[in-house]
N, C-alpha and C. Protein backbone atom coordinates (compact mmCIF):
# COMPACT_ATOMS: atom_id res chain seq x y z
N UNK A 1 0.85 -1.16 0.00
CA UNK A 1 0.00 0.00 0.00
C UNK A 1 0.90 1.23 0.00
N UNK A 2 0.69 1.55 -0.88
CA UNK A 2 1.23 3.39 -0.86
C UNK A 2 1.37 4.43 -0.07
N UNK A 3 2.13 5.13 0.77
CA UNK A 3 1.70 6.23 1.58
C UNK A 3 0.74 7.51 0.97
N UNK A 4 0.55 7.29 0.16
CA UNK A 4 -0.75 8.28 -0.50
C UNK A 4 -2.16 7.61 -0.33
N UNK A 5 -2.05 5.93 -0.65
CA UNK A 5 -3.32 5.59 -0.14
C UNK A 5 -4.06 5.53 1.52
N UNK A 6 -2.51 5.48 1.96
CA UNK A 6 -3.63 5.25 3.60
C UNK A 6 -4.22 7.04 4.34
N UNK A 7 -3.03 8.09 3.54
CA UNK A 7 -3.76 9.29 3.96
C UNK A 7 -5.61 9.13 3.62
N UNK A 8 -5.68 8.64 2.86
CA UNK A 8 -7.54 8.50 1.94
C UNK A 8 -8.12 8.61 3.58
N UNK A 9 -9.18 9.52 3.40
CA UNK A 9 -10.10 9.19 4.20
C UNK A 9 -11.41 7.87 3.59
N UNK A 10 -12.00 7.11 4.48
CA UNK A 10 -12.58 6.23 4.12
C UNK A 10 -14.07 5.94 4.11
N UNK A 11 -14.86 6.07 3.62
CA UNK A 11 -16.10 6.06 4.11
C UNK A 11 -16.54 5.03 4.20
N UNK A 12 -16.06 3.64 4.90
CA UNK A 12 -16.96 2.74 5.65
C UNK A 12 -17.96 2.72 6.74
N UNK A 13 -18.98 2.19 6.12
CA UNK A 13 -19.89 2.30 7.84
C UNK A 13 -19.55 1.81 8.85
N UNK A 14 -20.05 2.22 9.96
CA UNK A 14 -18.86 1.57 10.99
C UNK A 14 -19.71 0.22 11.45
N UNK A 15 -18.98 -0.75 12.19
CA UNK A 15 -19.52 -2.08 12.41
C UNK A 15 -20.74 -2.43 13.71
N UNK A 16 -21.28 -3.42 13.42
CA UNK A 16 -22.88 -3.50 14.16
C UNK A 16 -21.64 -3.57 15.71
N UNK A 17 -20.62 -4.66 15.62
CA UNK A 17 -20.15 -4.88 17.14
C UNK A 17 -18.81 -4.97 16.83
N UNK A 18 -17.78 -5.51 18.27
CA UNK A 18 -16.32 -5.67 18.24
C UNK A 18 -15.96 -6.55 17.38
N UNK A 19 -17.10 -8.09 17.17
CA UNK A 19 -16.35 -9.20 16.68
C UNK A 19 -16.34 -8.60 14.98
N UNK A 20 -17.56 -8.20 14.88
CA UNK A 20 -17.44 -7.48 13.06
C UNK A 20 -15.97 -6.65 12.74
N UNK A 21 -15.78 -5.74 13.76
CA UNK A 21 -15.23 -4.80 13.69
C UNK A 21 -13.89 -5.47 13.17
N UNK A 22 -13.17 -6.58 14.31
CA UNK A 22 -12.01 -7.14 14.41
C UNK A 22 -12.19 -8.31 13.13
N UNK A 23 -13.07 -8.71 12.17
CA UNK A 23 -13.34 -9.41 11.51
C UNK A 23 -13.06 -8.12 10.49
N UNK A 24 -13.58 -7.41 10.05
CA UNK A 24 -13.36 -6.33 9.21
C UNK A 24 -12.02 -5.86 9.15
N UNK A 25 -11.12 -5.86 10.29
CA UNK A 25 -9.87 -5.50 10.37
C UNK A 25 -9.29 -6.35 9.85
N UNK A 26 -9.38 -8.01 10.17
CA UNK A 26 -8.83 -9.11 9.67
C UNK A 26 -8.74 -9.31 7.79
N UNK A 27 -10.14 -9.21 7.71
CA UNK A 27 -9.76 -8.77 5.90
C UNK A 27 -9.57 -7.81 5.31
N UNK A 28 -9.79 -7.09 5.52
CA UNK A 28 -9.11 -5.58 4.88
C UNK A 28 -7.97 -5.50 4.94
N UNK A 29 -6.77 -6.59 5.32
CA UNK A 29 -5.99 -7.00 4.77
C UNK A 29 -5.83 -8.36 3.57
N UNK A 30 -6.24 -8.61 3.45
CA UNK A 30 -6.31 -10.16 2.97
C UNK A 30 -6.92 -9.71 1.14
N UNK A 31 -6.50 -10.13 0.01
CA UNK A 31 -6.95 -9.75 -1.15
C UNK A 31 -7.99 -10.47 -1.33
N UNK A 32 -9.04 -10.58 -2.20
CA UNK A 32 -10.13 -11.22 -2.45
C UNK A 32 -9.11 -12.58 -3.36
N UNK A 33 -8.18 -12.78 -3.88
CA UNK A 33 -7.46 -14.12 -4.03
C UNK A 33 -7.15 -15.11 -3.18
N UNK A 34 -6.14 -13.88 -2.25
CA UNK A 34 -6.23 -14.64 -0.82
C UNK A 34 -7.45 -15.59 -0.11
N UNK A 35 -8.23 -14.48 -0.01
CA UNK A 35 -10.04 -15.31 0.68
C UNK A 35 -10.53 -16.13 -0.21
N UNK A 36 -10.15 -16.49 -1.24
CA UNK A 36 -10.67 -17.48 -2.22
C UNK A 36 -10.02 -18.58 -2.07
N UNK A 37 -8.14 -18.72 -1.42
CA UNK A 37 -7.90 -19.50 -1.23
C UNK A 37 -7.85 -20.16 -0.30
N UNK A 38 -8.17 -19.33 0.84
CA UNK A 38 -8.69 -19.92 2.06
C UNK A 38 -9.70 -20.41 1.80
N UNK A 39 -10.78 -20.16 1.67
CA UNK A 39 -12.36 -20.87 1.16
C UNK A 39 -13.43 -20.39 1.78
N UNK A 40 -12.60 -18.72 2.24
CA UNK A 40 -13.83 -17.65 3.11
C UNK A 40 -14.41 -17.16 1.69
N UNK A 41 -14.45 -17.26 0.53
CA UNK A 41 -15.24 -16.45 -0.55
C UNK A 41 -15.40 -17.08 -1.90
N UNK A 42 -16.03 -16.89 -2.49
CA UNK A 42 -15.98 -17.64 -4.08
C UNK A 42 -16.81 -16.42 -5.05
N UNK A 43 -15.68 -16.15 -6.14
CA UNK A 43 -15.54 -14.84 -6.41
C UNK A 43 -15.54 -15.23 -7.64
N UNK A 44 -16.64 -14.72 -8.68
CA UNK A 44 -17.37 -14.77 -9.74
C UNK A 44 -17.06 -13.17 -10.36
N UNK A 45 -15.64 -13.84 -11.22
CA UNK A 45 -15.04 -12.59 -11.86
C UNK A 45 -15.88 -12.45 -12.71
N UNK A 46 -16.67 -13.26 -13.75
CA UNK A 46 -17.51 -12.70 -14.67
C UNK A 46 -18.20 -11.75 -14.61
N UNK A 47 -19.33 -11.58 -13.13
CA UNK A 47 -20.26 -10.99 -12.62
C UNK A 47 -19.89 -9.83 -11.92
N UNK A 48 -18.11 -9.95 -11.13
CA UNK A 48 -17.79 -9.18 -10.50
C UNK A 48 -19.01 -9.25 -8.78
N UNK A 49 -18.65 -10.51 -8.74
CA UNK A 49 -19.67 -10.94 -7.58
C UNK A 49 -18.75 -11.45 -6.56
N UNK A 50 -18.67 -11.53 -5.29
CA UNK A 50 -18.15 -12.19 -4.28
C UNK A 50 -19.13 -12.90 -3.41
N UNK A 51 -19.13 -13.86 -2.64
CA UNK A 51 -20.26 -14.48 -1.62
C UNK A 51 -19.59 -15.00 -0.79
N UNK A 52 -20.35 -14.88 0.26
CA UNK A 52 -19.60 -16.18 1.38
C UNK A 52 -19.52 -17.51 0.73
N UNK A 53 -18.40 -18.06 1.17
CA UNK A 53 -18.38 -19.62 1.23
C UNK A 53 -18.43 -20.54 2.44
N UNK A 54 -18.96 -21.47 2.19
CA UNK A 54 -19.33 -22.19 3.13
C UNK A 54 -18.52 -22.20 4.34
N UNK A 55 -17.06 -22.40 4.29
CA UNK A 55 -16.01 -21.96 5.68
C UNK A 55 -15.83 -20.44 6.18
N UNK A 56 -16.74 -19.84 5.55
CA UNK A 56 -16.73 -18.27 5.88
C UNK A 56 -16.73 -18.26 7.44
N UNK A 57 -18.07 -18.22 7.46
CA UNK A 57 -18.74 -18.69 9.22
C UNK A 57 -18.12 -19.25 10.06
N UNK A 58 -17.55 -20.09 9.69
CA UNK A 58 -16.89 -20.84 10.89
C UNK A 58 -15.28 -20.82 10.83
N UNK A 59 -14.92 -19.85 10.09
CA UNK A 59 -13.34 -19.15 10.05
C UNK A 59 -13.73 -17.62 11.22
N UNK A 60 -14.89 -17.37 10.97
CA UNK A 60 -15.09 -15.99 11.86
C UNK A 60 -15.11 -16.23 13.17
N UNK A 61 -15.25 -17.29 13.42
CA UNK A 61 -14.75 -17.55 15.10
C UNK A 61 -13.50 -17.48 15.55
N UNK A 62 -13.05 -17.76 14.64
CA UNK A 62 -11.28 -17.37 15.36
C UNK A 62 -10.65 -16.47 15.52
């Protein structure tokens, strides 16, 4: 990441609770390749679609 990109201010909404929050922190590093190869996402470049995958849920516990 660039030092020009993290000055960006960001307009995310902020999260319902802590575990979102720290879950949100956790991927907002991670590329959508990355989460595909873990098997948190399955990412439908055609459509430009992402979805949970089935180990999504139960990777968010940790």
């Amino acid at each position: 990441m660039s030092e020009k990109s993290r000055d960006v201010p960001r307009d995310d909404p902020p999260s319902v609770d802590e575990d979102t929050a720290k879950l949100r922190l956790r991927l907002n590093h991670l590329s959508l390749l990355e989460l595909e190869d873990r098997g948190l996402v399955k990412w439908d470049r055609d459509k430009d679609v992402v979805r949970k995958a089935p180990n999504f849920d139960e990777n968010q516990r940790r």
